[in-house]
N, C-alpha and C. Protein backbone atom coordinates (compact mmCIF):
# COMPACT_ATOMS: atom_id res chain seq x y z
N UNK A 1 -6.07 10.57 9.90
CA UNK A 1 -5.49 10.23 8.61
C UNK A 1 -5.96 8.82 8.24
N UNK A 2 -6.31 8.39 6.81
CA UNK A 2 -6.89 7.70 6.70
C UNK A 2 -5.99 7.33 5.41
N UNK A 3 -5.28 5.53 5.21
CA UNK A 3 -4.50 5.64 3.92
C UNK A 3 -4.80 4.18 3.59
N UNK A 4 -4.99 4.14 1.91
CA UNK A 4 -5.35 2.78 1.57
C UNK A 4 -4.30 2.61 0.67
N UNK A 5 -3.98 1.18 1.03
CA UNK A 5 -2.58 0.66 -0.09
C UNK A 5 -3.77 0.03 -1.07
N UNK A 6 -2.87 0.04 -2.89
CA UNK A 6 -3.26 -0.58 -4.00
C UNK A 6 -2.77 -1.15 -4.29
N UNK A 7 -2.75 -2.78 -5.18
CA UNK A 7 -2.22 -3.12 -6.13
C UNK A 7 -3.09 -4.18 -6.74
N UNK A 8 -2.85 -4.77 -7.69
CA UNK A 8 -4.04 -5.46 -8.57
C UNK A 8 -4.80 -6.30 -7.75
N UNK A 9 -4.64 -7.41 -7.34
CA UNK A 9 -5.48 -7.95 -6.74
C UNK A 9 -5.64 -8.57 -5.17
N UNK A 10 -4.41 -7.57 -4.66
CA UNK A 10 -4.66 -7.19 -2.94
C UNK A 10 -4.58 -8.26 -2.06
N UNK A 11 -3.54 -9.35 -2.80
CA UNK A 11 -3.18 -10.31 -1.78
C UNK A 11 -1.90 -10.33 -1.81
N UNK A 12 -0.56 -9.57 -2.36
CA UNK A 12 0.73 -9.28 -2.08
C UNK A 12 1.56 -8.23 -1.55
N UNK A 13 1.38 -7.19 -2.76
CA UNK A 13 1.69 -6.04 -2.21
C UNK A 13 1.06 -5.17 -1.35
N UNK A 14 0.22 -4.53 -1.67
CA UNK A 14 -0.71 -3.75 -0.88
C UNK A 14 -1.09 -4.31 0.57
N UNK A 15 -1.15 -5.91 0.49
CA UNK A 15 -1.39 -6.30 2.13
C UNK A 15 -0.17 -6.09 3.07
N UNK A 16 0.97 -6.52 2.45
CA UNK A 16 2.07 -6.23 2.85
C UNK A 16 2.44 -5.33 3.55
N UNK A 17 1.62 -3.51 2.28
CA UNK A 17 2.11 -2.40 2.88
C UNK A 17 1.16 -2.32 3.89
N UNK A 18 0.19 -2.83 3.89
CA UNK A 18 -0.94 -2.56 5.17
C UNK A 18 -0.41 -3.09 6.13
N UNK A 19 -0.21 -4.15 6.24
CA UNK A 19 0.55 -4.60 7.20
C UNK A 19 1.69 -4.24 8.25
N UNK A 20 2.84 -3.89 7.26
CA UNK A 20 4.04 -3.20 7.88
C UNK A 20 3.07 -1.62 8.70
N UNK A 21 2.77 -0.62 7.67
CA UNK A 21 2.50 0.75 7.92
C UNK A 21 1.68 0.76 9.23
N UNK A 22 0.23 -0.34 9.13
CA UNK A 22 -0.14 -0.53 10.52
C UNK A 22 0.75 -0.81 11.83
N UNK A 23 1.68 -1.83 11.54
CA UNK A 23 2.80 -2.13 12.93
C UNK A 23 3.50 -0.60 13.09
N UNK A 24 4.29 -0.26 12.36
CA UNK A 24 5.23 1.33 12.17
C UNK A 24 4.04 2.32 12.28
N UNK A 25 2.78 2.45 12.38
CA UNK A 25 2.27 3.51 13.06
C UNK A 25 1.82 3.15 14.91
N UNK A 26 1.40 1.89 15.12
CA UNK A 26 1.23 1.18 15.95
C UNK A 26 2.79 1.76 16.91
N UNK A 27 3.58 1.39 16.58
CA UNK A 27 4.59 1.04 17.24
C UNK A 27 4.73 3.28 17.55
N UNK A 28 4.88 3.37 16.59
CA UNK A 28 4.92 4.81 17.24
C UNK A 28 3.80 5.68 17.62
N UNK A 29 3.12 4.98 17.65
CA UNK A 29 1.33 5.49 18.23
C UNK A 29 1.42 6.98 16.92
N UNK A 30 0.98 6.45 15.99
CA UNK A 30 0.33 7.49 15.23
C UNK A 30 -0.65 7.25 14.79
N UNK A 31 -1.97 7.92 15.02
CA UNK A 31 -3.39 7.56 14.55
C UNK A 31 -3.25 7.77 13.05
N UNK A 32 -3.83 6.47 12.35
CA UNK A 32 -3.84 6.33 11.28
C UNK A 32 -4.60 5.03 10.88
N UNK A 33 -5.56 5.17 10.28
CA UNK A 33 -6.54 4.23 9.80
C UNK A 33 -6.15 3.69 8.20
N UNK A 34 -5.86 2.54 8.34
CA UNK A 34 -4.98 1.74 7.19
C UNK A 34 -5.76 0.32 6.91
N UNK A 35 -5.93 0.58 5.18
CA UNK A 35 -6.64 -0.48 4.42
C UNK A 35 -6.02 -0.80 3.51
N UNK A 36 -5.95 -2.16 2.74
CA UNK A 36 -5.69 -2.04 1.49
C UNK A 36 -6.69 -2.88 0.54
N UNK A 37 -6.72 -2.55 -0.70
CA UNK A 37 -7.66 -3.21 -2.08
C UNK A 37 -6.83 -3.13 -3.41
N UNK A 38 -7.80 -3.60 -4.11
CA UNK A 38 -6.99 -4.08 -5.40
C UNK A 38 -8.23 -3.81 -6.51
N UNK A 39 -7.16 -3.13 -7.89
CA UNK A 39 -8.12 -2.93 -8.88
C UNK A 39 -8.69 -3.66 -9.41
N UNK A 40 -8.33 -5.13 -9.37
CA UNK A 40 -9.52 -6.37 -9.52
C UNK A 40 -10.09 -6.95 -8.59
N UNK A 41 -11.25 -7.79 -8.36
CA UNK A 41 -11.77 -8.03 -7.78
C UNK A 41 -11.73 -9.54 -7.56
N UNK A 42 -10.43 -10.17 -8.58
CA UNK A 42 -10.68 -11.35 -8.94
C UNK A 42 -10.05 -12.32 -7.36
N UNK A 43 -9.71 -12.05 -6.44
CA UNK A 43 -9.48 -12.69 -5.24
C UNK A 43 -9.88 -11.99 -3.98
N UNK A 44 -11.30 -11.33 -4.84
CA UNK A 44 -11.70 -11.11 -3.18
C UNK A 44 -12.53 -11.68 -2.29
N UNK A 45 -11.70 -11.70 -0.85
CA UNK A 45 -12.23 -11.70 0.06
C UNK A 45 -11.45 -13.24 0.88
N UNK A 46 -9.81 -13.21 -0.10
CA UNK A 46 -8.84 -14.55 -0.08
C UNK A 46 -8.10 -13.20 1.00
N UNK A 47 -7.52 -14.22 1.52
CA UNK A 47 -5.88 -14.04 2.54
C UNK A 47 -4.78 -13.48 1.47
N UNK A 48 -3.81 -12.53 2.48
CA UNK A 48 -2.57 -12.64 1.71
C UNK A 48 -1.87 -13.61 1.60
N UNK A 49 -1.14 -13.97 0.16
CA UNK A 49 -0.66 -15.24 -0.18
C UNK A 49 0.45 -15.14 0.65
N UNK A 50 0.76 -16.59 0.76
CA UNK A 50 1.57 -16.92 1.95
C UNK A 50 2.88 -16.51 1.93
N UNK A 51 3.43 -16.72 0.32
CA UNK A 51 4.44 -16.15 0.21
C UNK A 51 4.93 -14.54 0.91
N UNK A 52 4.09 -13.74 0.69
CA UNK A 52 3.73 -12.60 1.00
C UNK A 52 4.25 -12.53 2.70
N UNK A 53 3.41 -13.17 3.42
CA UNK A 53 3.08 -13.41 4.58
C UNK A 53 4.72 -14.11 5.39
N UNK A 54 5.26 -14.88 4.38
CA UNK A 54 6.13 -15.67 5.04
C UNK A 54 7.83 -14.76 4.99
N UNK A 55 7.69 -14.11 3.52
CA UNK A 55 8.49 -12.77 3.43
C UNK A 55 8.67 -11.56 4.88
N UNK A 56 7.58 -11.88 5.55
CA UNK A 56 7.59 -10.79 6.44
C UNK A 56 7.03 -11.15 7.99
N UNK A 57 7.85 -11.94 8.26
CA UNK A 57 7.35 -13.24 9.54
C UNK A 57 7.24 -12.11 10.91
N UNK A 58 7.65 -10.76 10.79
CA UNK A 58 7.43 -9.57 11.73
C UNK A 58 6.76 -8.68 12.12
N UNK A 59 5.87 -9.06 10.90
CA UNK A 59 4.53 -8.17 11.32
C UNK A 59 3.02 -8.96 10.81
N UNK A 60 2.41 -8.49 11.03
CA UNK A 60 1.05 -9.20 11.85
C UNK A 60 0.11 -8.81 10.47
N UNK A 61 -0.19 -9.98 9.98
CA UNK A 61 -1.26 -9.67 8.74
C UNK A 61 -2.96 -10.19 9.12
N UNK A 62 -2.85 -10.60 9.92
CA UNK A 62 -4.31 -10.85 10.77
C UNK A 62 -5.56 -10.20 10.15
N UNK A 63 -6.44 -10.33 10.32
CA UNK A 63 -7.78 -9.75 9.83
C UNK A 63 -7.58 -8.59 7.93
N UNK A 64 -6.48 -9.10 7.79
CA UNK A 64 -6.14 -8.85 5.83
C UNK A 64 -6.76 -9.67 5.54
N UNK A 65 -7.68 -8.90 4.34
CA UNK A 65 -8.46 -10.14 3.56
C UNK A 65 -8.53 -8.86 1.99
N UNK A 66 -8.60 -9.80 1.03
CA UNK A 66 -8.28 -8.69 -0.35
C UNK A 66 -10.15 -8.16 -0.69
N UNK A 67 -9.82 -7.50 -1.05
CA UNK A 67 -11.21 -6.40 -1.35
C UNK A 67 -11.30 -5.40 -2.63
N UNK A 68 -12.23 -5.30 -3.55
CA UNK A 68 -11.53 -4.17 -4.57
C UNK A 68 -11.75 -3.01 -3.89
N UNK A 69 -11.13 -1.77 -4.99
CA UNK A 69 -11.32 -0.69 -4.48
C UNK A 69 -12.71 -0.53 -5.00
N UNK A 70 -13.47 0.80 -4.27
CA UNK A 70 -14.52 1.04 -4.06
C UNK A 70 -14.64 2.52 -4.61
N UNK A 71 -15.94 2.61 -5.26
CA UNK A 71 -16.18 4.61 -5.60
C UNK A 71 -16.02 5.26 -4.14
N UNK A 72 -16.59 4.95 -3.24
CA UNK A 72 -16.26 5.59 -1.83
C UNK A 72 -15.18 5.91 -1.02
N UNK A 73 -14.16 4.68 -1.96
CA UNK A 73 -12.34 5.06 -1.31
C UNK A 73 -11.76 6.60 -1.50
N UNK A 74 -12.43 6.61 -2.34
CA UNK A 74 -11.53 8.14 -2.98
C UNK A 74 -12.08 8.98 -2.70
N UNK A 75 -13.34 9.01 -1.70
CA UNK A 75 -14.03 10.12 -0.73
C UNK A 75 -13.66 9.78 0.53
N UNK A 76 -13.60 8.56 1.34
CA UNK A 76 -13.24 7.76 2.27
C UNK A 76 -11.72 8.24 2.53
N UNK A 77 -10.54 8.23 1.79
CA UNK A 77 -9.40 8.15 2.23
C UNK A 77 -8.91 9.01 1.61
N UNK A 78 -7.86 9.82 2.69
CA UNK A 78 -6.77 11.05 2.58
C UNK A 78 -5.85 10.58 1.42
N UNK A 79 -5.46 10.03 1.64
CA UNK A 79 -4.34 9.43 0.74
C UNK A 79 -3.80 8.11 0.22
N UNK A 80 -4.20 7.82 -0.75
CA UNK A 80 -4.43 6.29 -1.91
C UNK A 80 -3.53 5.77 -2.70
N UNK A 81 -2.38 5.13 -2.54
CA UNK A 81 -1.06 4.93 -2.50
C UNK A 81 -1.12 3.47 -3.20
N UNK A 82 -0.55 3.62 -5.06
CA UNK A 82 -0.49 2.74 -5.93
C UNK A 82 0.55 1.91 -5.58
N UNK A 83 0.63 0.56 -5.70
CA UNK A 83 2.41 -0.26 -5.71
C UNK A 83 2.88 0.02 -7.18
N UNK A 84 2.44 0.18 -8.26
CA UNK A 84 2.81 0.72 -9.48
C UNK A 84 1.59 1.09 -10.61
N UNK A 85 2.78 1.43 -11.94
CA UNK A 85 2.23 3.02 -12.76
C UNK A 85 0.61 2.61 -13.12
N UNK A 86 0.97 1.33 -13.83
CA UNK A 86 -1.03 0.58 -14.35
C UNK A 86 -1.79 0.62 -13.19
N UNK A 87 -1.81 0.45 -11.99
CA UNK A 87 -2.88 0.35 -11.05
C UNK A 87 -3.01 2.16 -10.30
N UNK A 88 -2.00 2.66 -10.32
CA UNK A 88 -1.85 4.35 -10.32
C UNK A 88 -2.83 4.46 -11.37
N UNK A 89 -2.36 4.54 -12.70
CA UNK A 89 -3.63 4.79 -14.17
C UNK A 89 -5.03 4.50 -13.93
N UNK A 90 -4.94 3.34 -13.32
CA UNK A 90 -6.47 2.62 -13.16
C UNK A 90 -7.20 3.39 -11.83
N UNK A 91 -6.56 4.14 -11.10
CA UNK A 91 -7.36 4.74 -10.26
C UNK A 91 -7.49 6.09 -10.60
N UNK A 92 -6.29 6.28 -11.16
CA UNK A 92 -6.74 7.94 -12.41
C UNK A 92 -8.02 7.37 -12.99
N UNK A 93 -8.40 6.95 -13.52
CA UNK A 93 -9.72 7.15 -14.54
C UNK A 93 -10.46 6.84 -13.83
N UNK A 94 -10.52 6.40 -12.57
CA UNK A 94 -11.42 5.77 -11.91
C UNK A 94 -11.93 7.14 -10.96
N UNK A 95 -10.65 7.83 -10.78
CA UNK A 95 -10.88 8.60 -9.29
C UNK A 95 -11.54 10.25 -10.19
N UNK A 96 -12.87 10.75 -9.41
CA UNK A 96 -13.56 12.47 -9.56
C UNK A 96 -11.75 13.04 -9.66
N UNK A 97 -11.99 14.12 -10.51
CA UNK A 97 -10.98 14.25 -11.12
C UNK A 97 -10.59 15.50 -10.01
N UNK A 98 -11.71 15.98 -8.73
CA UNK A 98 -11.25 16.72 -7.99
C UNK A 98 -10.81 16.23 -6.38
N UNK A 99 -10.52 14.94 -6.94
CA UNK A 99 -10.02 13.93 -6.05
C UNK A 99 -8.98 13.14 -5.73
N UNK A 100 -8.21 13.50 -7.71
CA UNK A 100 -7.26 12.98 -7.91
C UNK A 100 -6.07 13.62 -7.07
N UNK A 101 -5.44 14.48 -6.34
CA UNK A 101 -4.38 14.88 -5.36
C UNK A 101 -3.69 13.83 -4.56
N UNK A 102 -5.19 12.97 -4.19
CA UNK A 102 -5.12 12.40 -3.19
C UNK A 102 -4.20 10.79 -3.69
N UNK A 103 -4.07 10.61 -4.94
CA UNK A 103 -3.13 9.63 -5.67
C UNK A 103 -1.95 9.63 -5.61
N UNK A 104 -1.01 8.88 -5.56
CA UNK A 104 0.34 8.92 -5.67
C UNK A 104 1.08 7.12 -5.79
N UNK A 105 2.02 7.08 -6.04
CA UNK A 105 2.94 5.83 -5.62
C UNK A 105 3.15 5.57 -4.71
N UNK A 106 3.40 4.71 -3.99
CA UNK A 106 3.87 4.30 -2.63
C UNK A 106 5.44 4.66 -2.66
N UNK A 107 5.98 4.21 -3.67
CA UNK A 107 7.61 4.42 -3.67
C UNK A 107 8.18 6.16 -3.78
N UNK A 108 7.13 7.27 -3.48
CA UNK A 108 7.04 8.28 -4.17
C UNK A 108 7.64 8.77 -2.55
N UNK A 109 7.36 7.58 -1.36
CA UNK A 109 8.23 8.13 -0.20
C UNK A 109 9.37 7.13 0.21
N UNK A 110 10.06 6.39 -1.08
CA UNK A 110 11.12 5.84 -0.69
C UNK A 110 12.09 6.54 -1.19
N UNK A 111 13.52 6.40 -0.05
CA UNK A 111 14.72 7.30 -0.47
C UNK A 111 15.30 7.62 -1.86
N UNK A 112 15.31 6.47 -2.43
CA UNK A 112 15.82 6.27 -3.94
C UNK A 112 15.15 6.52 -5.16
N UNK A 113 13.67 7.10 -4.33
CA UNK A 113 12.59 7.55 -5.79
C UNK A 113 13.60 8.78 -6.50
N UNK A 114 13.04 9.17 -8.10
CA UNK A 114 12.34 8.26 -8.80
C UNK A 114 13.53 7.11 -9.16
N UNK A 115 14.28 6.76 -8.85
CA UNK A 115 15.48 5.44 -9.20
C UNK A 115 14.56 3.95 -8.95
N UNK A 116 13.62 4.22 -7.93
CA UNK A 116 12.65 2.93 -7.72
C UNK A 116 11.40 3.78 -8.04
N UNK A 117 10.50 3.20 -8.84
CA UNK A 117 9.40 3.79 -8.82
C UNK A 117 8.48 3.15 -8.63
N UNK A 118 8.06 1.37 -8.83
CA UNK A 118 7.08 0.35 -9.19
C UNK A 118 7.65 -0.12 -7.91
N UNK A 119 6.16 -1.23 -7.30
CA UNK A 119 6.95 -2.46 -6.12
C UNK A 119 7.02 -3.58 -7.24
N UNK A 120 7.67 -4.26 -7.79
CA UNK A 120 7.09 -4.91 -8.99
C UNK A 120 6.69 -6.51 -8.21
N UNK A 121 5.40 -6.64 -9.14
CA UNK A 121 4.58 -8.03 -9.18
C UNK A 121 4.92 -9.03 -8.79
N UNK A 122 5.13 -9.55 -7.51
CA UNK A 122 5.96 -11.05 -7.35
C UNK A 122 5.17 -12.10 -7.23
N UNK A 123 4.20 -11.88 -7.47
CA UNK A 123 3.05 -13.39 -7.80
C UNK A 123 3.30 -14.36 -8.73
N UNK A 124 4.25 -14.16 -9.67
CA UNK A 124 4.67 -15.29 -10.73
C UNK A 124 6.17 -15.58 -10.33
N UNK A 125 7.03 -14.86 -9.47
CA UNK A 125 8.28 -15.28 -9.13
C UNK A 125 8.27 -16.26 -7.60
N UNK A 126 9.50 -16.21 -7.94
CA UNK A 126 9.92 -17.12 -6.59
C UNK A 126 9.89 -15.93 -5.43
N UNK A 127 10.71 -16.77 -4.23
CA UNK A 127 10.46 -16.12 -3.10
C UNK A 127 11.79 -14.90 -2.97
N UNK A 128 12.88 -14.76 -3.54
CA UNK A 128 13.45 -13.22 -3.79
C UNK A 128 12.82 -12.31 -4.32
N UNK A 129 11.86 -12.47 -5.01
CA UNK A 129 10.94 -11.24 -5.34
C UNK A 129 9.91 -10.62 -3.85
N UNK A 130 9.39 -11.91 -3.44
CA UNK A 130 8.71 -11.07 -2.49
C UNK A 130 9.33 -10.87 -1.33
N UNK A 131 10.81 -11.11 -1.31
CA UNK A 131 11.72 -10.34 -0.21
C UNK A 131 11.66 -9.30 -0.69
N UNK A 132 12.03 -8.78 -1.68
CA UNK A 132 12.78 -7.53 -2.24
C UNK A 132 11.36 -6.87 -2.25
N UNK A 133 10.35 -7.15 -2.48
CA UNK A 133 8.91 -6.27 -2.42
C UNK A 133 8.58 -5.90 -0.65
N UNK A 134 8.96 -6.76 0.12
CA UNK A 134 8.93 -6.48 1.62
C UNK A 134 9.75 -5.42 2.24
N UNK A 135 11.11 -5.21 1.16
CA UNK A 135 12.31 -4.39 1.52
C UNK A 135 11.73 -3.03 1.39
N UNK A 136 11.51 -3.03 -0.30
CA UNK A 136 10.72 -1.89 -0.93
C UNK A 136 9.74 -1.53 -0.07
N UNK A 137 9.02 -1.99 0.10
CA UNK A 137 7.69 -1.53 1.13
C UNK A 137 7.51 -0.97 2.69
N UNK A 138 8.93 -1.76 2.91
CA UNK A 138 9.57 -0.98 4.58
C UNK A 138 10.09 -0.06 4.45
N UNK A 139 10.73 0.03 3.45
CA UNK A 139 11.76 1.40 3.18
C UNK A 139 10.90 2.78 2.65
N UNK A 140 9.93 2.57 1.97
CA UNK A 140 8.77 3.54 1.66
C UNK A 140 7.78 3.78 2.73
N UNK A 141 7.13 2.85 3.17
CA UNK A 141 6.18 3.23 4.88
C UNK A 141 7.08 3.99 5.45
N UNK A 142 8.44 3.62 6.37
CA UNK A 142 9.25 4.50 6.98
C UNK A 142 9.37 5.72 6.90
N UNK A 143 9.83 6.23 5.33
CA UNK A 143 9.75 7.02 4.58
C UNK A 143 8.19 7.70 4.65
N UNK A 144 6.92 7.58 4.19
CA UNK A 144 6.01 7.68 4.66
C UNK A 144 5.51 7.94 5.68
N UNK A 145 5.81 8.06 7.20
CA UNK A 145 5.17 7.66 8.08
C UNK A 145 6.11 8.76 8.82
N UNK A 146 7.27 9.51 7.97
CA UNK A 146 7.93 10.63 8.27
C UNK A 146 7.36 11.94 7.53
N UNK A 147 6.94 11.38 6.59
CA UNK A 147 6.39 12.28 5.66
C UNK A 147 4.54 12.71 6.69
N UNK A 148 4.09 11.85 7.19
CA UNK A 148 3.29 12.20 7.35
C UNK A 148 3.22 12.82 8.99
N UNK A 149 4.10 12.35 9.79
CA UNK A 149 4.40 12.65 10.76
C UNK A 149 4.71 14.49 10.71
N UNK A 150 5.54 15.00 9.71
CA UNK A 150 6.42 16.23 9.38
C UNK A 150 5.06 17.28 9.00
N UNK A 151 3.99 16.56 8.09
CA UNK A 151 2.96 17.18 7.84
C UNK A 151 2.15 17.35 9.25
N UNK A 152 1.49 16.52 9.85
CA UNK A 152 0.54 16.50 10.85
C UNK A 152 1.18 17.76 11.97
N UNK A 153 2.41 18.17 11.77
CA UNK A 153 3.10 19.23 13.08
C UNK A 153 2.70 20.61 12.52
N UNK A 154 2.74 20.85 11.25
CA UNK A 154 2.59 22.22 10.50
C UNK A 154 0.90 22.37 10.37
N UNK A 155 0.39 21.68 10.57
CA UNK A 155 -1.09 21.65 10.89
C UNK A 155 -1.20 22.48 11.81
């Protein structure tokens, strides 16, 4: 299984979820190959911002560095997991349209979907936003990582 987190420019959210989902597959030994990128390109190849990083002092963001997404992701990876609806859109038009399956929200495996649907943007807020984006993002991997666990048995 192969899963890439999105969000615009792949130094908050999306590293985040890479982050956590790698430790929570790690920790329960589930093979799973985990990336994340961003539909701009405008900070790549920067660290996740610290804020980001300091939100989540428990798991290991090491060798994260932001990257855009690529035409090859959406042949490359099982499943391509937006932090919200504009960067979801932006990989709709982006993604072979017999490719698109493989799209979804990230929050689309948290308990309270659709009641949460977006991780929303905490790059212009203070540091309660990117708690509450760390919360969101544990609570959906978890969620996730059951979801994919439940699939891989019926295989």
């Amino acid at each position: 299984m192969k899963v890439l987190f999105v969000c615009l420019g792949n130094i908050c959210r999306s590293p985040t979820a890479h982050a956590i989902f790698r430790q929570l597959c790690a920790e329960q030994k589930f093979p799973c190959e985990i990336e994340s990128a961003g539909t701009s390109a405008s900070h790549k190849g920067e660290a996740p911002d610290p804020r980001s990083i300091k939100a989540a002092p428990d798991v290991s963001f090491k060798g994260i560095y932001s990257r855009p997404v690529l035409p090859n992701d959406f042949v490359d990876y099982d499943l391509i997991l937006a932090m919200d609806l504009d960067n979801l859109q932006e990989l709709k038009r982006r993604c072979p349209s017999e490719l698109q399956h493989k799209l979804h929200l990230l929050l689309e495996f948290h308990p309270k979907y659709p009641d949460f649907r977006e991780v929303p943007d905490p790059y212009y807020g203070g540091a309660r936003g990117f708690e509450l984006v760390r919360q969101l993002i544990a609570t959906a991997c978890e969620g996730l990582l059951v979801n994919l666990k439940a699939a891989n048995l019926t295989k």
